[in-house]
N, C-alpha and C. Protein backbone atom coordinates (compact mmCIF):
# COMPACT_ATOMS: atom_id res chain seq x y z
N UNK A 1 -25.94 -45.02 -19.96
CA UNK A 1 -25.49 -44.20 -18.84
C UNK A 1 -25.43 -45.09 -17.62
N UNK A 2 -24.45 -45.34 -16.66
CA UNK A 2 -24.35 -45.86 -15.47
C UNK A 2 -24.76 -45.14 -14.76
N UNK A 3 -25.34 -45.55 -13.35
CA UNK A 3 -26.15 -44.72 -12.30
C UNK A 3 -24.94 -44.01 -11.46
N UNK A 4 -23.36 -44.62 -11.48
CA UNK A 4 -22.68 -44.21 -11.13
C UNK A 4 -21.52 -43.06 -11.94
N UNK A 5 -21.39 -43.26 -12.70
CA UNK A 5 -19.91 -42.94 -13.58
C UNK A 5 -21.07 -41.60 -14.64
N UNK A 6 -22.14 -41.88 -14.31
CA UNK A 6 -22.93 -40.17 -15.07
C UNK A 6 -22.80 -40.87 -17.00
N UNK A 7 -22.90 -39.92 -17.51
CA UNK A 7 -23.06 -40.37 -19.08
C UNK A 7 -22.01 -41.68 -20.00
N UNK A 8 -22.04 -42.40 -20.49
CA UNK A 8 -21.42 -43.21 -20.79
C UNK A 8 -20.69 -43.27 -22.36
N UNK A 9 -20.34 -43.41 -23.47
CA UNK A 9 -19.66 -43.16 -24.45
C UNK A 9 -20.72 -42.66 -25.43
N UNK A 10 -21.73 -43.72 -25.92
CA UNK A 10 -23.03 -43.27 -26.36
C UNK A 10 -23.39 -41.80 -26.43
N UNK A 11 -23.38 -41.77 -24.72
CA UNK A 11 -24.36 -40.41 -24.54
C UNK A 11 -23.67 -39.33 -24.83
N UNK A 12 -22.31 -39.43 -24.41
CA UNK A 12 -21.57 -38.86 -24.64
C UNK A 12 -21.19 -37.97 -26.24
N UNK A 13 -21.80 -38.94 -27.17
CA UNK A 13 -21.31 -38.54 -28.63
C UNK A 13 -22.73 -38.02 -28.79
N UNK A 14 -23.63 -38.48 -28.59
CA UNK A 14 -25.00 -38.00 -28.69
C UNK A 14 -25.18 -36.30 -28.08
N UNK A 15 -24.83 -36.20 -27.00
CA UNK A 15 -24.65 -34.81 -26.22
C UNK A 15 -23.65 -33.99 -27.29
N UNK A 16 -22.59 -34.74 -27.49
CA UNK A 16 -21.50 -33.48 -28.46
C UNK A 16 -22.61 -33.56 -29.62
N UNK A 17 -23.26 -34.17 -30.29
CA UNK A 17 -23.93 -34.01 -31.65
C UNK A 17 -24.78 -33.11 -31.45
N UNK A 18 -25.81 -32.85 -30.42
CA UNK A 18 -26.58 -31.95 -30.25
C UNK A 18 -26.20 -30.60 -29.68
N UNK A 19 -25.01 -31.05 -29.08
CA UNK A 19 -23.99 -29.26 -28.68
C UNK A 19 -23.87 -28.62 -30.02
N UNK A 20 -23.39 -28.93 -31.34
CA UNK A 20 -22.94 -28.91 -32.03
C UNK A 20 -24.12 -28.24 -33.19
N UNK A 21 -25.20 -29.01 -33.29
CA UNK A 21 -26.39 -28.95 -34.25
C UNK A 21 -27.57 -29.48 -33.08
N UNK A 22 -28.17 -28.27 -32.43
CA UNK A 22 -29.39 -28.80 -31.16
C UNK A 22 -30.49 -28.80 -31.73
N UNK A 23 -30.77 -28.42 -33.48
CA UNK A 23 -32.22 -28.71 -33.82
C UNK A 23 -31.94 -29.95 -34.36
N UNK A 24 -31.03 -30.82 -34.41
CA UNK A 24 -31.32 -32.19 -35.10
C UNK A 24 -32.44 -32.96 -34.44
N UNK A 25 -33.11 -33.70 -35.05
CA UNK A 25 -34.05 -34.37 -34.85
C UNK A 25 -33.48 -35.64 -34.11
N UNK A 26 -34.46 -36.49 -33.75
CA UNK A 26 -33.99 -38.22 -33.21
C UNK A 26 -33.88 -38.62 -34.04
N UNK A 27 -34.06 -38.91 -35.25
CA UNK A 27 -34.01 -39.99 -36.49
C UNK A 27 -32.62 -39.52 -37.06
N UNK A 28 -32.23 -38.48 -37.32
CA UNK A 28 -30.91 -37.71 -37.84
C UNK A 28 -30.10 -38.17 -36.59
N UNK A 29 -30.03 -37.96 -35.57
CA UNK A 29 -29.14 -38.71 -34.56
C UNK A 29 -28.88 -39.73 -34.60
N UNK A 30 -30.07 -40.69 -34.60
CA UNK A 30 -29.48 -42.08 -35.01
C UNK A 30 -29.28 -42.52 -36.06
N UNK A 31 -29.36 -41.82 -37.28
CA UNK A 31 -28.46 -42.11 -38.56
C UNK A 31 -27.36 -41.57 -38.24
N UNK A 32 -27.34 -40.42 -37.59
CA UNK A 32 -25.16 -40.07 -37.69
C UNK A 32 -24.51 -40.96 -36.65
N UNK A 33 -25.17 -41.74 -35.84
CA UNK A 33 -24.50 -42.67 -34.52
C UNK A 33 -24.54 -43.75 -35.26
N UNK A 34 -25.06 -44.25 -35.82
CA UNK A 34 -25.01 -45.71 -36.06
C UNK A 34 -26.32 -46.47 -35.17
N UNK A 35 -27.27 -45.89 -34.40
CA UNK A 35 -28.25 -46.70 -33.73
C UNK A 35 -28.91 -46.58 -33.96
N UNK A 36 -30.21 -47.16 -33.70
CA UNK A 36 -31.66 -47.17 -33.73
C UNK A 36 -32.56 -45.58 -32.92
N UNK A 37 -33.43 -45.48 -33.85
CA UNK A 37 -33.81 -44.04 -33.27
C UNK A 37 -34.66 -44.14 -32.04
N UNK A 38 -34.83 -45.50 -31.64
CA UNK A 38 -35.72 -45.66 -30.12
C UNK A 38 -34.51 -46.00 -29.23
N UNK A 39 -33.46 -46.21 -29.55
CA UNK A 39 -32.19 -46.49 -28.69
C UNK A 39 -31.48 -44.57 -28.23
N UNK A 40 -31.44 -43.50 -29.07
CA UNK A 40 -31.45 -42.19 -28.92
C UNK A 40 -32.59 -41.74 -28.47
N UNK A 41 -33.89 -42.03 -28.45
CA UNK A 41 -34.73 -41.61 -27.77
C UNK A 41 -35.08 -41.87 -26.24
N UNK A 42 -34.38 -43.23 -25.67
CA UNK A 42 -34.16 -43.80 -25.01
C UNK A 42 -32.97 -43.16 -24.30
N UNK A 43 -32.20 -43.23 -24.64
CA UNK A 43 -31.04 -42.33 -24.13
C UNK A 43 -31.76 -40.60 -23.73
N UNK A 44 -32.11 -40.36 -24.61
CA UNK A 44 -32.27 -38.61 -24.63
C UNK A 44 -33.42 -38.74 -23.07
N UNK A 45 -34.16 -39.23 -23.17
CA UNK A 45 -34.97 -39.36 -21.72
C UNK A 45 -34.94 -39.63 -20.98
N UNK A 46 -33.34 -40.56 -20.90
CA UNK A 46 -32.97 -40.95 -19.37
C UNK A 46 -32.05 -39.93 -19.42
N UNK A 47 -31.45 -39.19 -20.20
CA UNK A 47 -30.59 -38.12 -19.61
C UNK A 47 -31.26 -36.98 -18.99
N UNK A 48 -32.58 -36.62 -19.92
CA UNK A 48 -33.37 -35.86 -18.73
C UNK A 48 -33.96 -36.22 -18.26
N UNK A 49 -34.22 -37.37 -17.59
CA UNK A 49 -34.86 -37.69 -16.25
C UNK A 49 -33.61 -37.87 -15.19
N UNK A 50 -32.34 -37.81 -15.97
CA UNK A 50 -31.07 -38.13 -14.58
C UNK A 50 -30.79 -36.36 -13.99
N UNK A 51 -31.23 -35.61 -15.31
CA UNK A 51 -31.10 -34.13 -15.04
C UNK A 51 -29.76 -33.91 -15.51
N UNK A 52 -29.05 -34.50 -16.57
CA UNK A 52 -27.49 -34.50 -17.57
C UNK A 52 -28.08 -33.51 -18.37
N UNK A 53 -29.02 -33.73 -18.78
CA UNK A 53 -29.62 -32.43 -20.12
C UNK A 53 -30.91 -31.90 -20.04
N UNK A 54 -30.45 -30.60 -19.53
CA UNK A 54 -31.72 -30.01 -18.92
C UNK A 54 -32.43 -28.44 -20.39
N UNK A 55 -32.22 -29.41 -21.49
CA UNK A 55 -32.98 -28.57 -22.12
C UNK A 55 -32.20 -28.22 -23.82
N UNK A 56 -32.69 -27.08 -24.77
CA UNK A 56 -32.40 -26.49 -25.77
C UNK A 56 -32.03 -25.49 -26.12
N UNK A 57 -31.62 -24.70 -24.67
CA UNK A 57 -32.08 -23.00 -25.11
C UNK A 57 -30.91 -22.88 -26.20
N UNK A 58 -31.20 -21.47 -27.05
CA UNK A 58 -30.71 -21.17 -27.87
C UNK A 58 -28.99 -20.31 -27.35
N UNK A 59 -28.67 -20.36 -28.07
CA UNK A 59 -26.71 -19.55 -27.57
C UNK A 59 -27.31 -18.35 -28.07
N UNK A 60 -27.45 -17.35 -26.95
CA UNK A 60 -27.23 -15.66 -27.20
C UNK A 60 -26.23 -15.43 -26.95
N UNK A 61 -25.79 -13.90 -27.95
CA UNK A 61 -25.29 -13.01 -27.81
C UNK A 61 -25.30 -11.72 -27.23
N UNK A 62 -24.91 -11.75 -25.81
CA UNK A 62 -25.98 -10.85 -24.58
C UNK A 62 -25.28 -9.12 -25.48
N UNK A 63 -24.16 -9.03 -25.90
CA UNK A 63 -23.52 -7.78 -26.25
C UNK A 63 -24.73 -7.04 -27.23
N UNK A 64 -24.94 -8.45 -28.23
CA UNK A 64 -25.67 -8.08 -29.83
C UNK A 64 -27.08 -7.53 -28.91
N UNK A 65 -27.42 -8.41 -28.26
CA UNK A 65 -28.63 -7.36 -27.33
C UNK A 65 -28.72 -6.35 -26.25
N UNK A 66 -27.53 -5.80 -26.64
CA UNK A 66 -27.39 -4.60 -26.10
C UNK A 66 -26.65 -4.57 -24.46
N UNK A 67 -26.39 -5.71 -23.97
CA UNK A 67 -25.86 -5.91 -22.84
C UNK A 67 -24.46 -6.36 -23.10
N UNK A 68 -23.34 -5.36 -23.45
CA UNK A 68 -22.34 -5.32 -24.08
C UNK A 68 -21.13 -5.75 -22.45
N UNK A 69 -21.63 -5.35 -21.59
CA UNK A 69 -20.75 -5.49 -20.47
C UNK A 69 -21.33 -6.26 -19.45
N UNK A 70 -19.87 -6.83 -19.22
CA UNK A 70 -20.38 -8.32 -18.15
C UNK A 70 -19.34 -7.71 -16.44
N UNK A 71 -19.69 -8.12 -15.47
CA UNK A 71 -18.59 -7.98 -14.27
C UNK A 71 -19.64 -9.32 -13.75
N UNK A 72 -18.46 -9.33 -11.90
CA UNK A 72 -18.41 -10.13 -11.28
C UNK A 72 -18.55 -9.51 -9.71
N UNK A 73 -19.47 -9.92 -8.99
CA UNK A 73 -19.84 -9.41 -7.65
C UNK A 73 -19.16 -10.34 -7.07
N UNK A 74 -18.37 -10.42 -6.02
CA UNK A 74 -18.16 -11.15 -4.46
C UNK A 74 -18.85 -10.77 -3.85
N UNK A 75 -20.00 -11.29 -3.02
CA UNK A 75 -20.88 -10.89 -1.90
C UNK A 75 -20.68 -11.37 -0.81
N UNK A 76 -20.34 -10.86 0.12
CA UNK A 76 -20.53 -10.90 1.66
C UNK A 76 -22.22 -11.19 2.15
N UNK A 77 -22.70 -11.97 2.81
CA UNK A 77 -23.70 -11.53 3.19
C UNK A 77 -24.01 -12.07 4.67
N UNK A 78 -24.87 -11.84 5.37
CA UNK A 78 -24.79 -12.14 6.50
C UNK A 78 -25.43 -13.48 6.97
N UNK A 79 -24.99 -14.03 7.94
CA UNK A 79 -25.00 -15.65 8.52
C UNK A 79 -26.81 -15.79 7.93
N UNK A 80 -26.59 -17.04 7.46
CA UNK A 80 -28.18 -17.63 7.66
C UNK A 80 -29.31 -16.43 6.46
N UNK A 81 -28.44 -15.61 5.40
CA UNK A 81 -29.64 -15.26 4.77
C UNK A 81 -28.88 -15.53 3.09
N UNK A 82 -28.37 -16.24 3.17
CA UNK A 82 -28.32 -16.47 1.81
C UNK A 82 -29.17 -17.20 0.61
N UNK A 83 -30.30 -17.82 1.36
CA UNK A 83 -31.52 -18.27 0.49
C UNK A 83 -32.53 -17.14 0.04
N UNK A 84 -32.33 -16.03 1.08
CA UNK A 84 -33.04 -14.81 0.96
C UNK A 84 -32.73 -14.34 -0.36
N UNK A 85 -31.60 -13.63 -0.02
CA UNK A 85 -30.34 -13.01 -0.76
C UNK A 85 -30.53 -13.45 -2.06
N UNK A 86 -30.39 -15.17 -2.23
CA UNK A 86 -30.29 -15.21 -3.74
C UNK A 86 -31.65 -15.72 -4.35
N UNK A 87 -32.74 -15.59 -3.87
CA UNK A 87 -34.12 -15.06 -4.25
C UNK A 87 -33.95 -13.81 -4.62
N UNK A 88 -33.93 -13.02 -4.02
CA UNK A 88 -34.21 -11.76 -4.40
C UNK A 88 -32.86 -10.90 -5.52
N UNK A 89 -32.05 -11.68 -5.29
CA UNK A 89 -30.82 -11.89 -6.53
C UNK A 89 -31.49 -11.93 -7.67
N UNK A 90 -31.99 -13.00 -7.67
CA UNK A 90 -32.71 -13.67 -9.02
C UNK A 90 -34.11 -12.84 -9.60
N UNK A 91 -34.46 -12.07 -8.89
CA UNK A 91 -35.82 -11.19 -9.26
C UNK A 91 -35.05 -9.81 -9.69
N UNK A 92 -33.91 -9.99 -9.96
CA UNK A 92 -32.72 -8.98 -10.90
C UNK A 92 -32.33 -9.39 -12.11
N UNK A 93 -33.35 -8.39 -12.85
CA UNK A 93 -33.40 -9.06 -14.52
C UNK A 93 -31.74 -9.56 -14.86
N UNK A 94 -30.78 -8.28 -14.64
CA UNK A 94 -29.22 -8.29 -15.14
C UNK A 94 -28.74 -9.08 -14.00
N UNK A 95 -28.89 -10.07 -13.33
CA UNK A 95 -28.15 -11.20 -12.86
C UNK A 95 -28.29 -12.27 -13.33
N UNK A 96 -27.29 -12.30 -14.24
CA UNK A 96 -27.57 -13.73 -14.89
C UNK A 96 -27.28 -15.52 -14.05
N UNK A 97 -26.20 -15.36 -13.13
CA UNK A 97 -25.97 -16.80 -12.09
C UNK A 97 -25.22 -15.47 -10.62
N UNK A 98 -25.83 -17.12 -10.04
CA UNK A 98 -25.26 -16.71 -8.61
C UNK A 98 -24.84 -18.67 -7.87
N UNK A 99 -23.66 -17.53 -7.77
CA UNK A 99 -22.91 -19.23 -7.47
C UNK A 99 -22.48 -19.00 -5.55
N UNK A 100 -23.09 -19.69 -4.71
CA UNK A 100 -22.14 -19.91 -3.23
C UNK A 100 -20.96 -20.71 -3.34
N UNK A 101 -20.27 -19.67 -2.95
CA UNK A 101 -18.52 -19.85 -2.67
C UNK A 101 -17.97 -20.19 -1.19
N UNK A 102 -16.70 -20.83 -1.32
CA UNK A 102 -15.76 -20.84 -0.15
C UNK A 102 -15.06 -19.54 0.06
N UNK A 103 -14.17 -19.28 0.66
CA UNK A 103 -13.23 -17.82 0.35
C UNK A 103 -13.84 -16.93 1.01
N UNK A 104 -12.76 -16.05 0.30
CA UNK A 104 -13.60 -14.27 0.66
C UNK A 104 -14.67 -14.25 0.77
N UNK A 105 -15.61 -14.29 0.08
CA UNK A 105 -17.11 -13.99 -0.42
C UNK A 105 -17.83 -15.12 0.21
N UNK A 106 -19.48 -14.94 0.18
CA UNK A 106 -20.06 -16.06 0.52
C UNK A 106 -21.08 -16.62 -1.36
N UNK A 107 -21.16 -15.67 -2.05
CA UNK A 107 -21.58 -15.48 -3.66
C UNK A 107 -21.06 -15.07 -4.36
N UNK A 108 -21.06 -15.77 -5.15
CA UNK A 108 -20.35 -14.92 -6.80
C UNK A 108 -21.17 -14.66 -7.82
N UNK A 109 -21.55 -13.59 -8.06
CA UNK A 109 -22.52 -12.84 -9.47
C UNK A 109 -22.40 -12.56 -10.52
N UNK A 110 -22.72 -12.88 -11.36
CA UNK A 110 -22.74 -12.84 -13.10
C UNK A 110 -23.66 -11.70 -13.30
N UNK A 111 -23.18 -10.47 -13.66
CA UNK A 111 -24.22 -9.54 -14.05
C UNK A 111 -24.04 -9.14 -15.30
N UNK A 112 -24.94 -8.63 -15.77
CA UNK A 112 -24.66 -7.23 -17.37
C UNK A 112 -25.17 -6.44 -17.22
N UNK A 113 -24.71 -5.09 -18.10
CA UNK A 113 -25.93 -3.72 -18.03
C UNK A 113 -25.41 -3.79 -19.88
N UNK A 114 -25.94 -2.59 -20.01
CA UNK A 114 -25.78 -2.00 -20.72
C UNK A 114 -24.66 -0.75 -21.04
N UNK A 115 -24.32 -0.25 -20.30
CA UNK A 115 -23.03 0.61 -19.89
C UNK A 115 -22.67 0.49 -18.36
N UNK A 116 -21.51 1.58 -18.35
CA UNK A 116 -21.32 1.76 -16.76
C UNK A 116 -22.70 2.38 -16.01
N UNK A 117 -22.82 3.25 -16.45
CA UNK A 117 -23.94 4.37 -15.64
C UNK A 117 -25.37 2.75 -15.24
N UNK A 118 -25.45 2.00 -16.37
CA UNK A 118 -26.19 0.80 -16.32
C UNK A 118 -25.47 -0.34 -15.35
N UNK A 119 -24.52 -0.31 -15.38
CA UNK A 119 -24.01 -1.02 -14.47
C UNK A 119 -24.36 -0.87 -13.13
N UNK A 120 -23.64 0.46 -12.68
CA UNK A 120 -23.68 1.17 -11.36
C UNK A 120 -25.07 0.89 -10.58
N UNK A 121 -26.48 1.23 -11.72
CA UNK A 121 -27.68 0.91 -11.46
C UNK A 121 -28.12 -0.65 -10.73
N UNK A 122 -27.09 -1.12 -11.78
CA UNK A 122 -27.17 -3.04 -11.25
C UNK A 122 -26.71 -2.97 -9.68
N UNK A 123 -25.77 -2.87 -9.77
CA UNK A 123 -24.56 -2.85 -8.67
C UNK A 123 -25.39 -2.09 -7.35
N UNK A 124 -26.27 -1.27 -7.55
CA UNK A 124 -27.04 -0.14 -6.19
C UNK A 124 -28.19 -1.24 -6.34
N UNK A 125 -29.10 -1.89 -7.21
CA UNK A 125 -29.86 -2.71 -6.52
C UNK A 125 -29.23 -4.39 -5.47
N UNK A 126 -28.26 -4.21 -6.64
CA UNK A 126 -27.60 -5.57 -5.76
C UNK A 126 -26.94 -5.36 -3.95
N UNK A 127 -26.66 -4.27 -3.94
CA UNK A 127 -25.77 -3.41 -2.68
C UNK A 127 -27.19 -3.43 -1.85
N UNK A 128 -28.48 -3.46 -2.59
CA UNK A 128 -29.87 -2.60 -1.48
C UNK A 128 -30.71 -3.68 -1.04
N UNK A 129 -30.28 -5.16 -1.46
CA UNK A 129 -30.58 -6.13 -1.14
C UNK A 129 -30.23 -6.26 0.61
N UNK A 130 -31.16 -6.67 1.02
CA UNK A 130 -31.28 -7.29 2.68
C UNK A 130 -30.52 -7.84 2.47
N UNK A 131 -29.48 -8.34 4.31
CA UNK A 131 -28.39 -9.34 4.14
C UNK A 131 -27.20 -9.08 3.47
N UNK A 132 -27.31 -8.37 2.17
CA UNK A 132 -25.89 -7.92 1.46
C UNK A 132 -25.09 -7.31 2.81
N UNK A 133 -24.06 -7.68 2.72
CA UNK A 133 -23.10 -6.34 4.19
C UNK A 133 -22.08 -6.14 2.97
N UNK A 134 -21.59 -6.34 2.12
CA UNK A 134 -20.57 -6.05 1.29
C UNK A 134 -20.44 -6.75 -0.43
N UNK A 135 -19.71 -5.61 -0.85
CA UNK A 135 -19.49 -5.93 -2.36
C UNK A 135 -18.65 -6.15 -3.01
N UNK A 136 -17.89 -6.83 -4.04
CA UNK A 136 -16.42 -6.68 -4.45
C UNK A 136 -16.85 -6.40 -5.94
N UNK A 137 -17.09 -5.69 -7.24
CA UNK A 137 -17.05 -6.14 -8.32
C UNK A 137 -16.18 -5.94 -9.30
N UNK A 138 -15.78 -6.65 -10.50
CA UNK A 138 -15.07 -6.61 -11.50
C UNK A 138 -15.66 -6.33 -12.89
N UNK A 139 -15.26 -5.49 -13.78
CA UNK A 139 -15.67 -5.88 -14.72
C UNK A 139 -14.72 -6.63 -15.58
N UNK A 140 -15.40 -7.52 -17.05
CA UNK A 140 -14.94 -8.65 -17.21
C UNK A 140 -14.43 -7.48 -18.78
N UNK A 141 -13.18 -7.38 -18.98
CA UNK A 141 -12.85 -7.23 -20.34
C UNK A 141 -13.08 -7.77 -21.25
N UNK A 142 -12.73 -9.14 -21.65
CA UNK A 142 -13.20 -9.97 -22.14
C UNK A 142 -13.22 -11.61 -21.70
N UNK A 143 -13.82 -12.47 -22.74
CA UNK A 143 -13.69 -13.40 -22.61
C UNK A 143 -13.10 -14.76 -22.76
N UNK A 144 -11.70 -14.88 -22.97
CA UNK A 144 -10.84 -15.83 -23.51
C UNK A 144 -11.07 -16.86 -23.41
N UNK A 145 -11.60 -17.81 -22.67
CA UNK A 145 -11.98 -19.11 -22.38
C UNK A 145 -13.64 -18.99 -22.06
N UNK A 146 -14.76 -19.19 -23.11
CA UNK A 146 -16.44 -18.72 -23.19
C UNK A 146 -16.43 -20.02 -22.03
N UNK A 147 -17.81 -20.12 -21.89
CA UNK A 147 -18.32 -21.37 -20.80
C UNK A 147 -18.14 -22.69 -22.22
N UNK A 148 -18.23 -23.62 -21.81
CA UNK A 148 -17.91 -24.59 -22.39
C UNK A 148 -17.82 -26.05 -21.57
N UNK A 149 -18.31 -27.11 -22.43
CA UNK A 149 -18.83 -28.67 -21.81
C UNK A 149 -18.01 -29.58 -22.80
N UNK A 150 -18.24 -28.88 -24.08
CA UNK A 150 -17.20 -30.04 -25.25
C UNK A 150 -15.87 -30.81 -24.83
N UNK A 151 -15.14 -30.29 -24.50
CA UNK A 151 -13.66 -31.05 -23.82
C UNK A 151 -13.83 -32.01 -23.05
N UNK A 152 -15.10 -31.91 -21.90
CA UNK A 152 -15.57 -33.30 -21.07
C UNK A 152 -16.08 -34.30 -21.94
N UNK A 153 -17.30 -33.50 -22.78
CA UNK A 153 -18.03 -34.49 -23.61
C UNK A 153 -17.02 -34.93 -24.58
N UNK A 154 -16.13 -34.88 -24.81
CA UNK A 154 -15.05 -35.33 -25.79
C UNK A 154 -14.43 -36.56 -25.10
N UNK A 155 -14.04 -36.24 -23.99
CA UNK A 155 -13.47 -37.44 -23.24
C UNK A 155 -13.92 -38.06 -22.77
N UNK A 156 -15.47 -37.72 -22.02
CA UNK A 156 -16.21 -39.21 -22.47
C UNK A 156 -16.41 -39.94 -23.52
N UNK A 157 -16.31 -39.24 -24.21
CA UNK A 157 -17.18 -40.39 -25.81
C UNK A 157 -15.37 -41.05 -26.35
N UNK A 158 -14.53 -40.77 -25.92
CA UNK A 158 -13.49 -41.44 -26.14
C UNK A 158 -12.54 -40.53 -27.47
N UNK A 159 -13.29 -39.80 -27.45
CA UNK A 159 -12.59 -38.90 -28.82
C UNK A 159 -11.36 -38.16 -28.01
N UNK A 160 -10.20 -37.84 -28.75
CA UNK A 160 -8.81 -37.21 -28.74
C UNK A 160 -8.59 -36.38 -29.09
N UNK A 161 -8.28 -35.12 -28.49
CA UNK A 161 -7.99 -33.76 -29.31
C UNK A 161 -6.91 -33.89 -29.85
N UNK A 162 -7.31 -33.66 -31.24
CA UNK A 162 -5.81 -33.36 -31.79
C UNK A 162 -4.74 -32.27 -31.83
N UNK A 163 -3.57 -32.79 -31.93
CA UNK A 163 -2.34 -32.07 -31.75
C UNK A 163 -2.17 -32.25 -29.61
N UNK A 164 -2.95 -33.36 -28.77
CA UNK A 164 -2.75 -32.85 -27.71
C UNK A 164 -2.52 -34.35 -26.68
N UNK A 165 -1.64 -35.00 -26.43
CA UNK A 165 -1.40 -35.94 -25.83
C UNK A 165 -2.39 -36.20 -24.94
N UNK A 166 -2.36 -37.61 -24.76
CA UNK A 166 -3.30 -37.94 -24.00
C UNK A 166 -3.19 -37.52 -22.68
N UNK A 167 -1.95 -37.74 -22.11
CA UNK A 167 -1.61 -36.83 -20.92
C UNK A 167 -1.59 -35.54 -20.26
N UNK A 168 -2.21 -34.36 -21.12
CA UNK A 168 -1.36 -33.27 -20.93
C UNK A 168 -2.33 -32.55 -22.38
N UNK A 169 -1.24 -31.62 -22.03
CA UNK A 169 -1.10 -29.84 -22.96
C UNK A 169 -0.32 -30.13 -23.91
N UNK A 170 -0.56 -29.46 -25.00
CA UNK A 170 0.82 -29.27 -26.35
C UNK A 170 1.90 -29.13 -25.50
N UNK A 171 2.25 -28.47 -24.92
CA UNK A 171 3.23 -27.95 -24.10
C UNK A 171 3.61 -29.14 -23.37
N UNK A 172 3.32 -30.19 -23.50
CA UNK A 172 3.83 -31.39 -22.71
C UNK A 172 4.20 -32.74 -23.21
N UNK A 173 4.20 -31.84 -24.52
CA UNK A 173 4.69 -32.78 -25.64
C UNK A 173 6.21 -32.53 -25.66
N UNK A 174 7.41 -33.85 -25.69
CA UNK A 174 8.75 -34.03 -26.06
C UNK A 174 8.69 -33.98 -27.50
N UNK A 175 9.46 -33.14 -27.98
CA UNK A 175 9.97 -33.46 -29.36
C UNK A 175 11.26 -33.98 -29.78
């Protein structure tokens, strides 16, 4: 890893291997890389000490646990309390991120309930928060594009999607 340029080809294939299969062990890593298992262990600890890989958690399925519906808050809130705000954001089991924005809004909220009537519930504690002055929310139908890191970690480690020019989209392919 360079101190500048963030993960380097290595880490890069190492990170997609563990996106991929995250209970592999270090010794199984460095048999599928080709390196030494103190050279992946080495790596794996400077990536979390640079803060590149901050962990294992497992991939849920928030629906399968009963939190079938997702929306999106724009929050307004007022000058100088947004450290407040997203403390007390965060002591809201169904807020899953809160991101500060440019734009309209001064936050953007990731919530779930369980239904609407569960929703609405979300949405009146989030509204009863100090500092809130306003709300925008959406709910999310679905999800066509999930969160996702593979496509970066791909192009670091030097790998090529196939069917997709190096330049561009299928769609930017001449035939």
């Amino acid at each position: 890893m360079t101190a500048t340029n963030g993960p380097d080809e290595l880490d890069a294939r190492l990170l997609l291997l563990l996106s991929d299969e995250p209970r592999l062990g270090v010794l199984e890593c460095s048999r599928r890389l080709g390196v030494a298992r103190g050279t992946v262990q080495a790596r794996l600890d400077r990536l979390v000490q640079r803060g590149v890989l901050q962990g294992f958690p497992p991939e849920l399925d928030l629906a399968a646990m009963g939190y079938g519906l997702t929306a999106f808050a724009v929050l307004e809130i007022a000058q100088g309390h947004r450290g407040v705000v997203a403390d007390t954001l965060a002591a809201i089991d169904e807020v899953c991120e809160v991101h500060a924005t440019t734009g309209q809004g001064d936050l953007f909220v990731r919530m779930v309930a369980r239904s609407n009537d569960d929703l609405q519930r979300v949405i009146d504690e989030v509204v009863g928060v100090p500092g809130v002055r306003r709300t925008s929310t959406s709910i999310a139908l679905s999800t066509p594009v999930p969160p996702r890191v593979r496509p970066l970690l791909r192009r670091l480690s030097g790998e090529k999607r196939a069917g997709v020019p190096e330049s561009g989209t299928p769609a930017d392919r001449a035939d």
